[in-house]
Protein backbone atom coordinates (compact mmCIF):
# COMPACT_ATOMS: atom_id res chain seq x y z
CA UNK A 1 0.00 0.00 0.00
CA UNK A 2 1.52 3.41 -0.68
CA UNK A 3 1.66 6.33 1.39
CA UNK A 4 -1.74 8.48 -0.48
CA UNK A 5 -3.75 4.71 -0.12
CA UNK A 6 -2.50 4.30 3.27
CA UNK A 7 -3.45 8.51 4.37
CA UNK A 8 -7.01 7.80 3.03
CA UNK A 9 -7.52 5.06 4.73
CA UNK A 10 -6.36 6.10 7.98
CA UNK A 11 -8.32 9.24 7.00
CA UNK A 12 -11.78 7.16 6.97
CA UNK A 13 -11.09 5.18 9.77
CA UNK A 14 -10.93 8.52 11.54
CA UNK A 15 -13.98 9.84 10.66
CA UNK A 16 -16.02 6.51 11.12
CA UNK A 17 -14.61 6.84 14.59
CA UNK A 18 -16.11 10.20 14.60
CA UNK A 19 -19.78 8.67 13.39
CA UNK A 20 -21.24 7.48 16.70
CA UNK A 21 -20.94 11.26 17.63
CA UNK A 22 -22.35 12.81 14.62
CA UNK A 23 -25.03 10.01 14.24
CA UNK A 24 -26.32 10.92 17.56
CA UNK A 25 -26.02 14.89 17.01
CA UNK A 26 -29.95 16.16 17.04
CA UNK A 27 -31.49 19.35 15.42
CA UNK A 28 -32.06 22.23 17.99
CA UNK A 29 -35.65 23.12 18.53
CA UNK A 30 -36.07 26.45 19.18
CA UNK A 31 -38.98 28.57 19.80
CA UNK A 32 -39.89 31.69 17.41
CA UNK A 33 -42.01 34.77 17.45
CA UNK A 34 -44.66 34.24 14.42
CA UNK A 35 -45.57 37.31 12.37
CA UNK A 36 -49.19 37.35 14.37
CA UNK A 37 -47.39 37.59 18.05
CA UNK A 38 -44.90 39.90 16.25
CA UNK A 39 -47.94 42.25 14.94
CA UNK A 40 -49.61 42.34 18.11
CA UNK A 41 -46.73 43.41 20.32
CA UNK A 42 -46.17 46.18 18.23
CA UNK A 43 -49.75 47.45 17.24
CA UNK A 44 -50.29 46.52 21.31
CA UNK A 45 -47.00 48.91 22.11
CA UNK A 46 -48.20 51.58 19.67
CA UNK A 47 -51.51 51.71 20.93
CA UNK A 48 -50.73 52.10 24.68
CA UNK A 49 -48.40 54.90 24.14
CA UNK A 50 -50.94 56.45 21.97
CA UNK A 51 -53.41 56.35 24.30
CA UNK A 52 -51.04 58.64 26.29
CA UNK A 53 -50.42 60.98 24.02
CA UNK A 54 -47.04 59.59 22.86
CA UNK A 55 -46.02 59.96 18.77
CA UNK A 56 -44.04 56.53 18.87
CA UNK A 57 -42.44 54.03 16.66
CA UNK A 58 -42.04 50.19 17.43
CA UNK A 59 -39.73 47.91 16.61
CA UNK A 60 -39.93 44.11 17.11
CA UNK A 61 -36.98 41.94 16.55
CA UNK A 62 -36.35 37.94 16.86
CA UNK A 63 -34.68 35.15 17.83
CA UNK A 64 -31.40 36.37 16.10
CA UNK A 65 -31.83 39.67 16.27
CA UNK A 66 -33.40 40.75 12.94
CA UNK A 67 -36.07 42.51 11.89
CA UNK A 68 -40.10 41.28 12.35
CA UNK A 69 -42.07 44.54 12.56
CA UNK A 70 -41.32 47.37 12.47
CA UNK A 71 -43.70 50.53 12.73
CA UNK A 72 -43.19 54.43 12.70
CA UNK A 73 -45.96 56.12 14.05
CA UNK A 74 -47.42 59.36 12.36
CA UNK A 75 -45.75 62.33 13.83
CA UNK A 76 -42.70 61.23 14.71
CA UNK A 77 -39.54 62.24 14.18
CA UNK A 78 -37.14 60.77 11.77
CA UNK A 79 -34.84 58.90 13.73
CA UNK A 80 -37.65 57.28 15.90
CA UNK A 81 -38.16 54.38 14.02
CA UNK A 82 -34.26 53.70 13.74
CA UNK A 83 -33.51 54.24 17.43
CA UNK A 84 -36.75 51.67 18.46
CA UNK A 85 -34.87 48.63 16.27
CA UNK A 86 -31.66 49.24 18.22
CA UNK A 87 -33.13 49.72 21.56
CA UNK A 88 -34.53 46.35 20.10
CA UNK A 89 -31.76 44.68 18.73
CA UNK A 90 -29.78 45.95 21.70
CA UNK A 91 -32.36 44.49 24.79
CA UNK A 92 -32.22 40.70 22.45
CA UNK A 93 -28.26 40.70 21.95
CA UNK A 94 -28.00 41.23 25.56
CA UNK A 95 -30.85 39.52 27.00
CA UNK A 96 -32.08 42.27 29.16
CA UNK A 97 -33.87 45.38 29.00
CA UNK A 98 -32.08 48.24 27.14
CA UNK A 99 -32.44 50.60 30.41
CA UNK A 100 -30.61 47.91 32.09
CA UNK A 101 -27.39 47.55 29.62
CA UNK A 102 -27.71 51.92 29.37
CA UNK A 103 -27.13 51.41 33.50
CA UNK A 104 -24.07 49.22 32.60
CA UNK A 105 -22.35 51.20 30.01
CA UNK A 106 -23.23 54.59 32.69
CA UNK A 107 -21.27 52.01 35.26
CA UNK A 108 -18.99 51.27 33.18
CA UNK A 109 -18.00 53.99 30.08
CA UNK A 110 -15.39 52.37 28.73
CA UNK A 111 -17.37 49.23 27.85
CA UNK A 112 -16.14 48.32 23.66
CA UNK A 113 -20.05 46.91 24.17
CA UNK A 114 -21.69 50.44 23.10
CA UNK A 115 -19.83 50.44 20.05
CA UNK A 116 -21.28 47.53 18.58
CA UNK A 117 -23.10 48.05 15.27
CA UNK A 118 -26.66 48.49 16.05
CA UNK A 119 -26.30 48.95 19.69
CA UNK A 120 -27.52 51.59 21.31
CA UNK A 121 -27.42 52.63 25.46
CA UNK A 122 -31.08 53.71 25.50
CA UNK A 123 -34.06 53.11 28.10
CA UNK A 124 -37.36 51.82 26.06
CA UNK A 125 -37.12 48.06 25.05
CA UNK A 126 -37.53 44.81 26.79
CA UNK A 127 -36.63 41.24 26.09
CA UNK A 128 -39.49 38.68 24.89
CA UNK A 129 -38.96 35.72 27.17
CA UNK A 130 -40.57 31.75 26.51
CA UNK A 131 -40.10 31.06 30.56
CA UNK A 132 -36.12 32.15 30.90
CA UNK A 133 -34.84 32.06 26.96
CA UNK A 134 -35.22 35.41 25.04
CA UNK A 135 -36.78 34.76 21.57
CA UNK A 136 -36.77 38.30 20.53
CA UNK A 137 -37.27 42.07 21.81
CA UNK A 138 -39.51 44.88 21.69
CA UNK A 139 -38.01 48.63 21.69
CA UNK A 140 -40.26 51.55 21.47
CA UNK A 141 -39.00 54.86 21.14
CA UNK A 142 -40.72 58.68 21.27
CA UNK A 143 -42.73 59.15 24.28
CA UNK A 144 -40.86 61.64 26.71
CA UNK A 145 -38.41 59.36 28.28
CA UNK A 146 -37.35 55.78 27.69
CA UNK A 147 -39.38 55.09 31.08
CA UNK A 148 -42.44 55.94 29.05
CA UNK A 149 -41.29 54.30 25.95
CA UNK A 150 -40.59 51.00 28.36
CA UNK A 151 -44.17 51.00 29.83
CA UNK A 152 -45.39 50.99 26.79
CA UNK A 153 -43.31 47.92 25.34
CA UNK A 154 -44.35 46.03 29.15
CA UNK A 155 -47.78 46.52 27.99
CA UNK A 156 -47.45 44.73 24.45
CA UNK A 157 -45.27 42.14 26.37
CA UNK A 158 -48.40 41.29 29.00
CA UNK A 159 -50.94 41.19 26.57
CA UNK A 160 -49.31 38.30 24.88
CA UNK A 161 -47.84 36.66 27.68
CA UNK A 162 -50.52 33.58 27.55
CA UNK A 163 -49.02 33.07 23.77
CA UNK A 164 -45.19 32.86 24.87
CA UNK A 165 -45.57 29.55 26.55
């Protein structure tokens, strides 16, 4: 047997060591936010701030972060609608509310965390949880304070919570 023969073979006996392991590898089954739940936390987050007088935009974002809903509400500024996806994007990466990593990066200024793309250290979003893992976020952004914005995003969050099971 020459050398190549020989490295092939040795090669395959390798991997079918390796099979037992990959044969019993499984598919993860995660749990996702459908468009429905998606559209509700955001017309439900719009609708509560509007009922207090707040011009706001939503964002809702999933499992990895992108993009589900998103909704700019009529009268508000420009950069509403940007700011409520990374309030968003920032409360899923991080797995907490977005007043909560703001608090950190306050703590903590020279954090390289704030200069992630799409990050922002802003009050007004919250994670959405399935019992302790975060499947996606909601971030609001307009009312007079990210406080307000939060409230607003808590409200969405509760009137679905009988869906994120």
């Amino acid at each position: 047997m020459n050398s190549v023969s020989f490295s092939a073979v040795a090669g395959l006996a390798a991997l079918a060591s390796l099979s037992p392991t990959v044969a019993g590898a499984e598919l993860l089954t995660l749990k996702a936010l459908s468009t429905p739940i998606a559209l509700s936390i955001a017309q439900t987050a719009y609708d509560a701030c509007l009922q207090q007088g707040y011009h706001v935009s939503v964002s809702v974002v999933g499992i990895e972060g992108q993009s589900l809903v998103a909704l700019r509400g009529d009268g508000t500024s420009p950069h509403t609608i940007e700011n409520s996806q990374r309030k968003a994007y920032t409360s899923r990466t991080f797995r907490v509310p977005s007043g909560e990593f703001a608090q950190r990066v306050k703590d903590n200024p020279t954090s390289g965390a704030v200069h992630l793309a799409g990050v922002v250290a802003a009050q007004g979003a919250l994670p959405i949880k399935v019992g302790d893992t975060v499947i996606g976020a909601v971030g609001v952004s307009g009312a007079p304070g990210g406080d307000k914005d939060e409230a607003c995003a808590k409200a969405a969050i509760d009137k679905v919570a009988d869906q994120l099971k």
